[in-house]
C-alpha atoms as a PDB file:
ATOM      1  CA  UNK A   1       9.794 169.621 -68.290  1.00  0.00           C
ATOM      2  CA  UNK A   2       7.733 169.745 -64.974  1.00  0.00           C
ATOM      3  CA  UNK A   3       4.350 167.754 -64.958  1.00  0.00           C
ATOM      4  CA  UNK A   4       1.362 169.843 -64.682  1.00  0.00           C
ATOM      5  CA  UNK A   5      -1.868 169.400 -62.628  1.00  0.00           C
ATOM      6  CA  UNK A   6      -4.932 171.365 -64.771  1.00  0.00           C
ATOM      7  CA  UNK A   7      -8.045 173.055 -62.685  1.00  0.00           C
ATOM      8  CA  UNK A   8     -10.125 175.112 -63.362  1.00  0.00           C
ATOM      9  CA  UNK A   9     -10.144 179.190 -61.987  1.00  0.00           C
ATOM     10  CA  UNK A  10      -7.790 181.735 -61.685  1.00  0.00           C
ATOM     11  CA  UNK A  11      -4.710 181.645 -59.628  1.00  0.00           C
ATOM     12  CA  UNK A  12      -5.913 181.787 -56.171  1.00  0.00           C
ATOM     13  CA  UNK A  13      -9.259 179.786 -56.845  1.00  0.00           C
ATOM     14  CA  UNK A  14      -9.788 177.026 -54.387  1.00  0.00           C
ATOM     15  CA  UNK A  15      -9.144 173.911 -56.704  1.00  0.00           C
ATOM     16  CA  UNK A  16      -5.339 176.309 -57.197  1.00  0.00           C
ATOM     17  CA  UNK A  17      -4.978 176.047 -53.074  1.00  0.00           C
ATOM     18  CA  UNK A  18      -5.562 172.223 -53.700  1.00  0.00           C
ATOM     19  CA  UNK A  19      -3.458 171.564 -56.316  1.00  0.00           C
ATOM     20  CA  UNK A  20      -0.587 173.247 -54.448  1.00  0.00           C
ATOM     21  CA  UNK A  21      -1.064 171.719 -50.991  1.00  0.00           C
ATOM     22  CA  UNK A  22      -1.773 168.247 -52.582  1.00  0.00           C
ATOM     23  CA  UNK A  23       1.258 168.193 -55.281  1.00  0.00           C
ATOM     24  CA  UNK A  24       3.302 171.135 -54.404  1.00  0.00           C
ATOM     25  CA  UNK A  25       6.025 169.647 -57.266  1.00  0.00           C
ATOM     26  CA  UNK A  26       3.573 170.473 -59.698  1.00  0.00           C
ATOM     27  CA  UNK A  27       3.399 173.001 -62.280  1.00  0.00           C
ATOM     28  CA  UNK A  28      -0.568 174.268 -61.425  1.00  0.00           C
ATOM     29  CA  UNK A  29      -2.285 175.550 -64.956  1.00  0.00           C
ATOM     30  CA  UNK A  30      -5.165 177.526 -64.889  1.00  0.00           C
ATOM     31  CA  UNK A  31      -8.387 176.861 -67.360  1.00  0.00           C
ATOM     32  CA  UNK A  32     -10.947 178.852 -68.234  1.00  0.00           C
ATOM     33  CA  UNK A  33     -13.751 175.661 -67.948  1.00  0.00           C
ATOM     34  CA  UNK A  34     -14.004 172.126 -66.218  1.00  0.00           C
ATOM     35  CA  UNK A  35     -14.079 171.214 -69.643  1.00  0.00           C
ATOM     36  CA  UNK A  36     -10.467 172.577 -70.577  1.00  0.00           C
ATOM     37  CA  UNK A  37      -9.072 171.023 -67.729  1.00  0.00           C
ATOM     38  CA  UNK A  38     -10.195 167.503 -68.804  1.00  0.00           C
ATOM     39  CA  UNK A  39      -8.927 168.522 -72.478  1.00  0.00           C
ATOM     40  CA  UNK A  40      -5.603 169.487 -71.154  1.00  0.00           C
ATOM     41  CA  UNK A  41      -5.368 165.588 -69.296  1.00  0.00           C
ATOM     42  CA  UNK A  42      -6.994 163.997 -72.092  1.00  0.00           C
ATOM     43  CA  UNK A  43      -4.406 165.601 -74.599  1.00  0.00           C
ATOM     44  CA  UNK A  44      -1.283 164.392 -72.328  1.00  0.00           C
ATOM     45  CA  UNK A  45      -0.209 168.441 -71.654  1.00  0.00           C
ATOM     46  CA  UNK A  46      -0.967 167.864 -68.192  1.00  0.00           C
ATOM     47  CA  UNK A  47      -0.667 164.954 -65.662  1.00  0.00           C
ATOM     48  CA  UNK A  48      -3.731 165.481 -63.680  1.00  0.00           C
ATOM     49  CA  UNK A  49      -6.670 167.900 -63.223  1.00  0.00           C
ATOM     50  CA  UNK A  50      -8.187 168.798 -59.246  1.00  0.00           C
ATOM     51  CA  UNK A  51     -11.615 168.723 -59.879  1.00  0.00           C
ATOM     52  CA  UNK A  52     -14.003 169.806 -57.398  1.00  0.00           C
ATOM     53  CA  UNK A  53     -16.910 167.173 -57.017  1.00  0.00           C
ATOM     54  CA  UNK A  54     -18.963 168.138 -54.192  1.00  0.00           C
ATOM     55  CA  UNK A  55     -19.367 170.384 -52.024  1.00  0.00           C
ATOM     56  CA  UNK A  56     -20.239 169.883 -48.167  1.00  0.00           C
ATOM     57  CA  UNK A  57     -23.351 172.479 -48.376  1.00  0.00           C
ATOM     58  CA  UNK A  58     -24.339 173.562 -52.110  1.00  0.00           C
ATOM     59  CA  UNK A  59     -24.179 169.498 -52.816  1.00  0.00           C
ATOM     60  CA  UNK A  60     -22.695 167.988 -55.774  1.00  0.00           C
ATOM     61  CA  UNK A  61     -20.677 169.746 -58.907  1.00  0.00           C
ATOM     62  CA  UNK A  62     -23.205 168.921 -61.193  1.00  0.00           C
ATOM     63  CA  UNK A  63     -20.855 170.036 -64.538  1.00  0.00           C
ATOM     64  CA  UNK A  64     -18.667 166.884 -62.966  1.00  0.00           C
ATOM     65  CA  UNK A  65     -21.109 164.332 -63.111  1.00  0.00           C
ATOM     66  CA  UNK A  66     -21.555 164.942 -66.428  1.00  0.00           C
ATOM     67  CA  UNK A  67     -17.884 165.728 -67.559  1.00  0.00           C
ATOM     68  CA  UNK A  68     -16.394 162.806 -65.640  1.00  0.00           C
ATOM     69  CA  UNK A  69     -18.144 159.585 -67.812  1.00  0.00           C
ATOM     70  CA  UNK A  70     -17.647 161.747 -70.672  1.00  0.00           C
ATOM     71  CA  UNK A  71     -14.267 162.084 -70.278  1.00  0.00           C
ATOM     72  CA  UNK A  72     -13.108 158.855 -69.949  1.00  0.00           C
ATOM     73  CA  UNK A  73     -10.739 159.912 -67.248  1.00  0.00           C
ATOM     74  CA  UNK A  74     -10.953 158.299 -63.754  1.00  0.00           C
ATOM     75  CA  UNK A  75     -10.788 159.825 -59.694  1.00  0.00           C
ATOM     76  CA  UNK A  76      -7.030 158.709 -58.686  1.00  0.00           C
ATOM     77  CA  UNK A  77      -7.597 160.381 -55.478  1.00  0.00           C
ATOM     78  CA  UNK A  78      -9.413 163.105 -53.190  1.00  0.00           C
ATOM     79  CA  UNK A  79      -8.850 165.825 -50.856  1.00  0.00           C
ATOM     80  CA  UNK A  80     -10.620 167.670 -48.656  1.00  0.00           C
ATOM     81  CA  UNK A  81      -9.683 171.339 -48.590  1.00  0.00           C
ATOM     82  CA  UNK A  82     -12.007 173.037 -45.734  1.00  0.00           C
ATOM     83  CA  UNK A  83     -12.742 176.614 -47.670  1.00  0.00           C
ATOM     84  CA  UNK A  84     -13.099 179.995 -46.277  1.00  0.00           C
ATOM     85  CA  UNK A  85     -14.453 183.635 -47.615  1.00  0.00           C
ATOM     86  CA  UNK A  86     -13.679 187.096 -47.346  1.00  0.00           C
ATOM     87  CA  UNK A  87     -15.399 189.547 -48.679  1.00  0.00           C
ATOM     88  CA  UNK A  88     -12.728 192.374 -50.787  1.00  0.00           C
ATOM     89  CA  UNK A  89     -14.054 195.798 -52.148  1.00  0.00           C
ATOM     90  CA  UNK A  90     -11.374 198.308 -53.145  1.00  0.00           C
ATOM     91  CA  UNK A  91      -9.658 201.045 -51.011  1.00  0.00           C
ATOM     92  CA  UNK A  92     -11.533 203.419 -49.330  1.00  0.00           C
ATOM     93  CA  UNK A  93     -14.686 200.801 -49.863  1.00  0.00           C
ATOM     94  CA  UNK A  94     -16.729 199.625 -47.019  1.00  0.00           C
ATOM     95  CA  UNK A  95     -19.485 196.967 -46.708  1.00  0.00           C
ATOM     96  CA  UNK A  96     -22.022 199.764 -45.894  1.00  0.00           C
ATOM     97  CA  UNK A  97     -21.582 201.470 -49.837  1.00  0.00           C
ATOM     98  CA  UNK A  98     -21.285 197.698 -50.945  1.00  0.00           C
ATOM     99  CA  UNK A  99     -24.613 196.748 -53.376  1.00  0.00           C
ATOM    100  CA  UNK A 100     -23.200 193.625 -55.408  1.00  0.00           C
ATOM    101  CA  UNK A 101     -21.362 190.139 -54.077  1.00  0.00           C
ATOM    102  CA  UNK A 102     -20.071 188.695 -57.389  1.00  0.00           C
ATOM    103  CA  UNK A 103     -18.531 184.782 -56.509  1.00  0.00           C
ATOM    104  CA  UNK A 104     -19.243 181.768 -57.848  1.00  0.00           C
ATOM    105  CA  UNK A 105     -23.255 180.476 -57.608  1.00  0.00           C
ATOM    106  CA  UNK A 106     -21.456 177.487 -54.507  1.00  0.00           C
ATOM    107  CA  UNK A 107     -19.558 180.966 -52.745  1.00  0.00           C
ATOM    108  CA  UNK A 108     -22.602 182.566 -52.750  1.00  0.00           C
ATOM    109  CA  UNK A 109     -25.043 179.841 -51.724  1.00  0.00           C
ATOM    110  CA  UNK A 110     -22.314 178.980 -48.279  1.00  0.00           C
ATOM    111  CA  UNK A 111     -22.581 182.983 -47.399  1.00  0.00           C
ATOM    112  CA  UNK A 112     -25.909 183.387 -48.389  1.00  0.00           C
ATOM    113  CA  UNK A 113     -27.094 184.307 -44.688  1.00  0.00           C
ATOM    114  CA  UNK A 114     -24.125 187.004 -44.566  1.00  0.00           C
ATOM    115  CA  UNK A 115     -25.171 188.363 -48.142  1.00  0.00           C
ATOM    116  CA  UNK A 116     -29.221 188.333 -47.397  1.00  0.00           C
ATOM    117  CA  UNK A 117     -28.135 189.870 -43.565  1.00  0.00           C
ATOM    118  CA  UNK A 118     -25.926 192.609 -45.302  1.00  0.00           C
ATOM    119  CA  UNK A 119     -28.524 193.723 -48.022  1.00  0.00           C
ATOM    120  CA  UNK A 120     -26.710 192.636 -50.811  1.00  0.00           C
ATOM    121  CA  UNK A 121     -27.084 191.478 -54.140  1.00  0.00           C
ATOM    122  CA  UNK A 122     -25.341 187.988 -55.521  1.00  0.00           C
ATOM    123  CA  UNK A 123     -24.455 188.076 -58.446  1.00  0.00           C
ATOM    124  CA  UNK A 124     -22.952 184.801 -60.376  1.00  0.00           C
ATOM    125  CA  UNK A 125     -19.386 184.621 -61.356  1.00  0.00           C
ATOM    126  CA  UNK A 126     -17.604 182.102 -63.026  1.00  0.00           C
ATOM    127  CA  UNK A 127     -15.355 181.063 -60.145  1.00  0.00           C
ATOM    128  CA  UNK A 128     -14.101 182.855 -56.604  1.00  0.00           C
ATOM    129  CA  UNK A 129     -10.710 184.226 -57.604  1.00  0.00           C
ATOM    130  CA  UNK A 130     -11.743 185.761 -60.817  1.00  0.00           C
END
């Protein structure tokens, strides 16, 4: 059976693109909450969980720093994954017709300036990728 490594998102997500450059040999699972992730380490059904803890402009995860001591689980290691957006509509779409950014509330906060500058509305999403 492979070992797993838990995070939370969608495929895609940005804590996915860490778990696959970091441990490449293992099987990435997708959860629907931080708090799933821990579960699935906690339980023994995965090895590890990449867990964002801060980030370098919206600041610090704050579900994390609660999560963590709950948890009883300890960091084992870090990595830094630098993170980049682009902004998808559907076919035939263009930023002009565009009224809504939905992202998650650390996505929106880094493109704020692009979002205010483009006349658009953020709206809150549970991660990037979903």
């Amino acid at each position: 059976m492979a070992q797993k490594i838990a995070y939370q998102g969608e495929p895609g997500a940005n804590s996915n693109i860490a778990c696959m450059q970091m441990f490449p040999e293992l099987e990435s699972v997708p959860c629907a909450s931080f708090e799933d992730a821990f579960e699935l380490v906690s339980s023994g059904e995965a090895a590890l969980a990449m867990i964002p803890i801060e980030n370098s402009i919206a600041g610090r995860v704050a579900d994390i720093h609660v999560l963590l001591p709950q948890s009883h689980l300890q960091i084992v290691g870090e990595f830094f994954l630098p993170i980049h957006f682009d902004l998808l509509g559907i076919p035939g779409s263009s930023i002009e017709a565009a009224t809504e950014v939905h992202s998650h509330i650390h996505a929106l906060g880094q493109c704020r300036r692009l979002i205010r500058a483009a006349g658009l509305r953020p709206v809150i999403a549970g991660d990037t990728a979903g």
